[in-house]
PDB file of N, CA and C in Angstrom:
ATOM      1  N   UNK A   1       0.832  -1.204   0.000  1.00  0.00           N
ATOM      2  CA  UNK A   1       0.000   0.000   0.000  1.00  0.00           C
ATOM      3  C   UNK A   1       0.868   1.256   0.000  1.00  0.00           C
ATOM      4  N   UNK A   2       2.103   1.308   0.907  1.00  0.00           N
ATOM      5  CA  UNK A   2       2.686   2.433   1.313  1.00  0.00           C
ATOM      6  C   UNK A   2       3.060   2.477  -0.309  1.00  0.00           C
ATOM      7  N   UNK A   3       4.101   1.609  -1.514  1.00  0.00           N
ATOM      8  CA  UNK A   3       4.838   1.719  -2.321  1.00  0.00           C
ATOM      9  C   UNK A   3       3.322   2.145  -2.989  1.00  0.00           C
ATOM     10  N   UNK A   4       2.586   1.945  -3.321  1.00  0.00           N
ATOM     11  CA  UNK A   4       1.665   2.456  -4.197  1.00  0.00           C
ATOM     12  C   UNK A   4       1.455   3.749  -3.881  1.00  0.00           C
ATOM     13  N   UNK A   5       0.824   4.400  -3.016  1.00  0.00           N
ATOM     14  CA  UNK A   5       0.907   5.734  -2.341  1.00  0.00           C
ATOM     15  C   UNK A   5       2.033   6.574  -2.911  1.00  0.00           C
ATOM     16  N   UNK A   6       3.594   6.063  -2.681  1.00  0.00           N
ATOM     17  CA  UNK A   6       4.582   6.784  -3.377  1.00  0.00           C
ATOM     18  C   UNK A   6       4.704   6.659  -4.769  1.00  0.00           C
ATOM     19  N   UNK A   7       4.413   5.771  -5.173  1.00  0.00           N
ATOM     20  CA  UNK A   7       3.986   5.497  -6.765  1.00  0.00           C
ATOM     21  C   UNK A   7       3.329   6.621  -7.921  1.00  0.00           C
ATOM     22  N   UNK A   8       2.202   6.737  -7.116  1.00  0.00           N
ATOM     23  CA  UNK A   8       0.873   7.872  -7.376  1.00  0.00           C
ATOM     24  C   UNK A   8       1.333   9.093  -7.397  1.00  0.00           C
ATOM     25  N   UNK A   9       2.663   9.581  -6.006  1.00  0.00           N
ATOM     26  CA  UNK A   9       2.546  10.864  -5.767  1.00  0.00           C
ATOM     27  C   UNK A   9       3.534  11.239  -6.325  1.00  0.00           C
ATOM     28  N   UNK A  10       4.865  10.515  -7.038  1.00  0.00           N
ATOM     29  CA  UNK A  10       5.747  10.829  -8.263  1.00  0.00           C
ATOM     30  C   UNK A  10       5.415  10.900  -9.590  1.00  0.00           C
ATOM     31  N   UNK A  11       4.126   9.877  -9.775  1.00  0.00           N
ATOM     32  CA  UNK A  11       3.037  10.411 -10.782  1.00  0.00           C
ATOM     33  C   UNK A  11       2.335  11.645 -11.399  1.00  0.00           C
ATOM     34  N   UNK A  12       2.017  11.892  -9.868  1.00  0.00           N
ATOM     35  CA  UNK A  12       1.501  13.388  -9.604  1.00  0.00           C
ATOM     36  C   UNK A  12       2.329  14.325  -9.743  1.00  0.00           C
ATOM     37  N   UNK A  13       2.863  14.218  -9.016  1.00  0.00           N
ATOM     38  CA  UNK A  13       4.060  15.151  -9.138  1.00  0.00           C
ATOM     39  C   UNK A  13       4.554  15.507 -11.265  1.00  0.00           C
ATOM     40  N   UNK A  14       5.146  14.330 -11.290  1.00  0.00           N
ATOM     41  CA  UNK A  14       5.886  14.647 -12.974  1.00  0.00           C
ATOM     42  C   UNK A  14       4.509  15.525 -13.840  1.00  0.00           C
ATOM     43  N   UNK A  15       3.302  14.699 -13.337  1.00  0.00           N
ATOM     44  CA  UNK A  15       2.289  15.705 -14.169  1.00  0.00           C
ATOM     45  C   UNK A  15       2.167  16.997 -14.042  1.00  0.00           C
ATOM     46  N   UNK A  16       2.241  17.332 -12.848  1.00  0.00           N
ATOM     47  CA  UNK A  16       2.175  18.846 -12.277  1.00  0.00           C
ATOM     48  C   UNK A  16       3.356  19.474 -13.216  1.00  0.00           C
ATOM     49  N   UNK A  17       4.680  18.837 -12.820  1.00  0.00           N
ATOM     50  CA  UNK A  17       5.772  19.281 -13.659  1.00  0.00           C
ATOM     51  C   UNK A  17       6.142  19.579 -14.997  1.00  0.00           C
ATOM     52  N   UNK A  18       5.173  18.983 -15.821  1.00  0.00           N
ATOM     53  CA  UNK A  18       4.612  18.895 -17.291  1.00  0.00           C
ATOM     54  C   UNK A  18       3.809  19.737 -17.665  1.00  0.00           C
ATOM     55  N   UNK A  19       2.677  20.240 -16.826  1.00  0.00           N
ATOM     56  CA  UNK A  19       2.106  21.163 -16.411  1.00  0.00           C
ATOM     57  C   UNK A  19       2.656  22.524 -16.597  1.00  0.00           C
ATOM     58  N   UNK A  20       3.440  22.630 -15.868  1.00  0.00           N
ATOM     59  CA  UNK A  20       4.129  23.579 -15.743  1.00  0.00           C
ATOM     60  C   UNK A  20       5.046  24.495 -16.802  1.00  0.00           C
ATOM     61  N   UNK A  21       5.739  23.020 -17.374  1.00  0.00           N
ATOM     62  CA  UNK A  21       6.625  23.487 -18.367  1.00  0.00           C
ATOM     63  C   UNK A  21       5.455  23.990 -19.848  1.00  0.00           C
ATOM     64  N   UNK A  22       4.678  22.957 -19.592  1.00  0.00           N
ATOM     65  CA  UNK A  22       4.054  23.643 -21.213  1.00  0.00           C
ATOM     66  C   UNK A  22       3.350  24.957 -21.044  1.00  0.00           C
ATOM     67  N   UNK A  23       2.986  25.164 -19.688  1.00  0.00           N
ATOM     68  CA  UNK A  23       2.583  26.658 -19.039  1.00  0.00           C
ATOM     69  C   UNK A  23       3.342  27.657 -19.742  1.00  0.00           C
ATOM     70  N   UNK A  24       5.145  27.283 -19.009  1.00  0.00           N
ATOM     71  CA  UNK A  24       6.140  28.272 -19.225  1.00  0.00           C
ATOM     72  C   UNK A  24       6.317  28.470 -20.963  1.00  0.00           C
ATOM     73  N   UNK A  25       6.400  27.550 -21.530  1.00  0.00           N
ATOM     74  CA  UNK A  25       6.593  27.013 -23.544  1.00  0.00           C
ATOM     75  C   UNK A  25       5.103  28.034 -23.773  1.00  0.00           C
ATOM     76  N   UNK A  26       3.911  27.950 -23.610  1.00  0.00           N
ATOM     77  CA  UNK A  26       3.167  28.403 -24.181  1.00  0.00           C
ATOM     78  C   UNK A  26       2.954  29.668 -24.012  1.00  0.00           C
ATOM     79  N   UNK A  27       3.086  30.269 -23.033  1.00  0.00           N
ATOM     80  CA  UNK A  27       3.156  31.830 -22.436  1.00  0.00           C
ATOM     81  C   UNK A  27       3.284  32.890 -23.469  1.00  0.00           C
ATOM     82  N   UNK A  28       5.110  32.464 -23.800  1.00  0.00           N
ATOM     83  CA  UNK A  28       5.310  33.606 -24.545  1.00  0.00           C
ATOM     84  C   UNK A  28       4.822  33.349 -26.085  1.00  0.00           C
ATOM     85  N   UNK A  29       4.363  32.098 -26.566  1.00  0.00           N
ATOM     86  CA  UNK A  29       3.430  31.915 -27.897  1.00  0.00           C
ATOM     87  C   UNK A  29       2.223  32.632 -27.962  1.00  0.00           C
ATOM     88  N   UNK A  30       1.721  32.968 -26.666  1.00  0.00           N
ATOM     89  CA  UNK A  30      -0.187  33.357 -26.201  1.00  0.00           C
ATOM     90  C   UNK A  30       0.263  34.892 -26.080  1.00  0.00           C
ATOM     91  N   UNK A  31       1.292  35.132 -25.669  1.00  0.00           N
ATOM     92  CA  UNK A  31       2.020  36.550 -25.261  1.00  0.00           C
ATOM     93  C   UNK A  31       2.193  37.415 -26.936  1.00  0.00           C
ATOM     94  N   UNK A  32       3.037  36.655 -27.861  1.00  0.00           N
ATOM     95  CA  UNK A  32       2.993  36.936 -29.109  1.00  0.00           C
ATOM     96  C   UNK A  32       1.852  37.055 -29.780  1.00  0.00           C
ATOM     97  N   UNK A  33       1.297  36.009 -29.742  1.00  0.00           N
ATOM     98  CA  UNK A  33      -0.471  36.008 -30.739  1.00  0.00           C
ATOM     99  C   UNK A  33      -1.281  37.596 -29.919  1.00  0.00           C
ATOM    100  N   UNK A  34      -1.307  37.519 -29.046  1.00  0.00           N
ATOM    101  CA  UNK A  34      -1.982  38.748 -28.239  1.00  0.00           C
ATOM    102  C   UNK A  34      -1.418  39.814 -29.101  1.00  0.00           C
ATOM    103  N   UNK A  35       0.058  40.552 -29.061  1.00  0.00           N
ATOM    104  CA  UNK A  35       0.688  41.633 -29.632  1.00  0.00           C
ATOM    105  C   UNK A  35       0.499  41.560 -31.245  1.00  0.00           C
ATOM    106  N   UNK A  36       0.902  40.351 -31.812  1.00  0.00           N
ATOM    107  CA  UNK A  36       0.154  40.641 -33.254  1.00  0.00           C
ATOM    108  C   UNK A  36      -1.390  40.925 -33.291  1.00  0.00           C
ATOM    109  N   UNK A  37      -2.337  40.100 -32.596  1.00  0.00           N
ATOM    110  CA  UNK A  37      -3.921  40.478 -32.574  1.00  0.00           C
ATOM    111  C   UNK A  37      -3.990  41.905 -32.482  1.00  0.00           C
ATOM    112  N   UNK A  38      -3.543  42.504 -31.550  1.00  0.00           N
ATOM    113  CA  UNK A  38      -2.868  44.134 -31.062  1.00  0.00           C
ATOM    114  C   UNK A  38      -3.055  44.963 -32.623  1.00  0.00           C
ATOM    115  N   UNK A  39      -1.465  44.877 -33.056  1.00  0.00           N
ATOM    116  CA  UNK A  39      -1.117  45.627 -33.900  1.00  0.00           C
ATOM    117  C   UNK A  39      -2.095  45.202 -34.946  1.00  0.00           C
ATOM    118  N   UNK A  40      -2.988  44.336 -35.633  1.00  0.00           N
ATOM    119  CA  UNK A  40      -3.377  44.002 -36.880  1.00  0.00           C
ATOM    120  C   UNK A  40      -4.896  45.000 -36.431  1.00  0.00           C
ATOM    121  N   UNK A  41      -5.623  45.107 -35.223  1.00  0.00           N
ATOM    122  CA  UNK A  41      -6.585  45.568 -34.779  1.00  0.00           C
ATOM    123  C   UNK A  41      -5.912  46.842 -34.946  1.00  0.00           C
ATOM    124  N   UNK A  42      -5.157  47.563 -34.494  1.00  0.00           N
ATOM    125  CA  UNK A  42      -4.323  48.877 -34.382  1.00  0.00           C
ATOM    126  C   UNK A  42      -4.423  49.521 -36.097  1.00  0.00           C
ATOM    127  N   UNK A  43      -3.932  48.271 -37.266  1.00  0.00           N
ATOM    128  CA  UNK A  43      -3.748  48.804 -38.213  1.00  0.00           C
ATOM    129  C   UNK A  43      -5.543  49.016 -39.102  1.00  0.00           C
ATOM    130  N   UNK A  44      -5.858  48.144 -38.818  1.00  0.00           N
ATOM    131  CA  UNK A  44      -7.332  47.824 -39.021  1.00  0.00           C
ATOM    132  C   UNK A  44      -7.759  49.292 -38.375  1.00  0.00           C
ATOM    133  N   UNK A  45      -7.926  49.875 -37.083  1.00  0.00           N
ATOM    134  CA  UNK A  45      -8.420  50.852 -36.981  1.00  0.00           C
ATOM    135  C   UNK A  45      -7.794  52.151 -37.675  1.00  0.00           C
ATOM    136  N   UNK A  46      -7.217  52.324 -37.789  1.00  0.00           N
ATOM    137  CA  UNK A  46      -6.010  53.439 -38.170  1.00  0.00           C
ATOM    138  C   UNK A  46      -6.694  53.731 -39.648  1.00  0.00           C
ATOM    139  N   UNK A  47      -7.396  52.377 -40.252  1.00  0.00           N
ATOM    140  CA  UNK A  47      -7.413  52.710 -42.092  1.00  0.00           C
ATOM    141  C   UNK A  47      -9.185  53.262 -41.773  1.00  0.00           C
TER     142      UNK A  47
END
């Protein structure tokens, strides 16, 4: 029981950690798309 318990929670854990990283990887992709959406709306209003 105990080895299963630790089993689960290194499980848990790596997911969280996976989690995380595609958090950090996707950020500045969602960060970019935002600033182009920005400027194309910017140029769009401007005409």
């Amino acid at each position: 029981m105990r080895k299963k318990h630790r089993q689960l929670f290194i499980m848990f854990t790596g997911l969280l950690f996976v989690c995380l990283l595609l958090l950090l990887t996707a950020s500045p992709a969602i960060a970019a798309i935002g600033v182009i959406e920005a400027r194309r709306r910017c140029l769009i209003g401007q005409k």
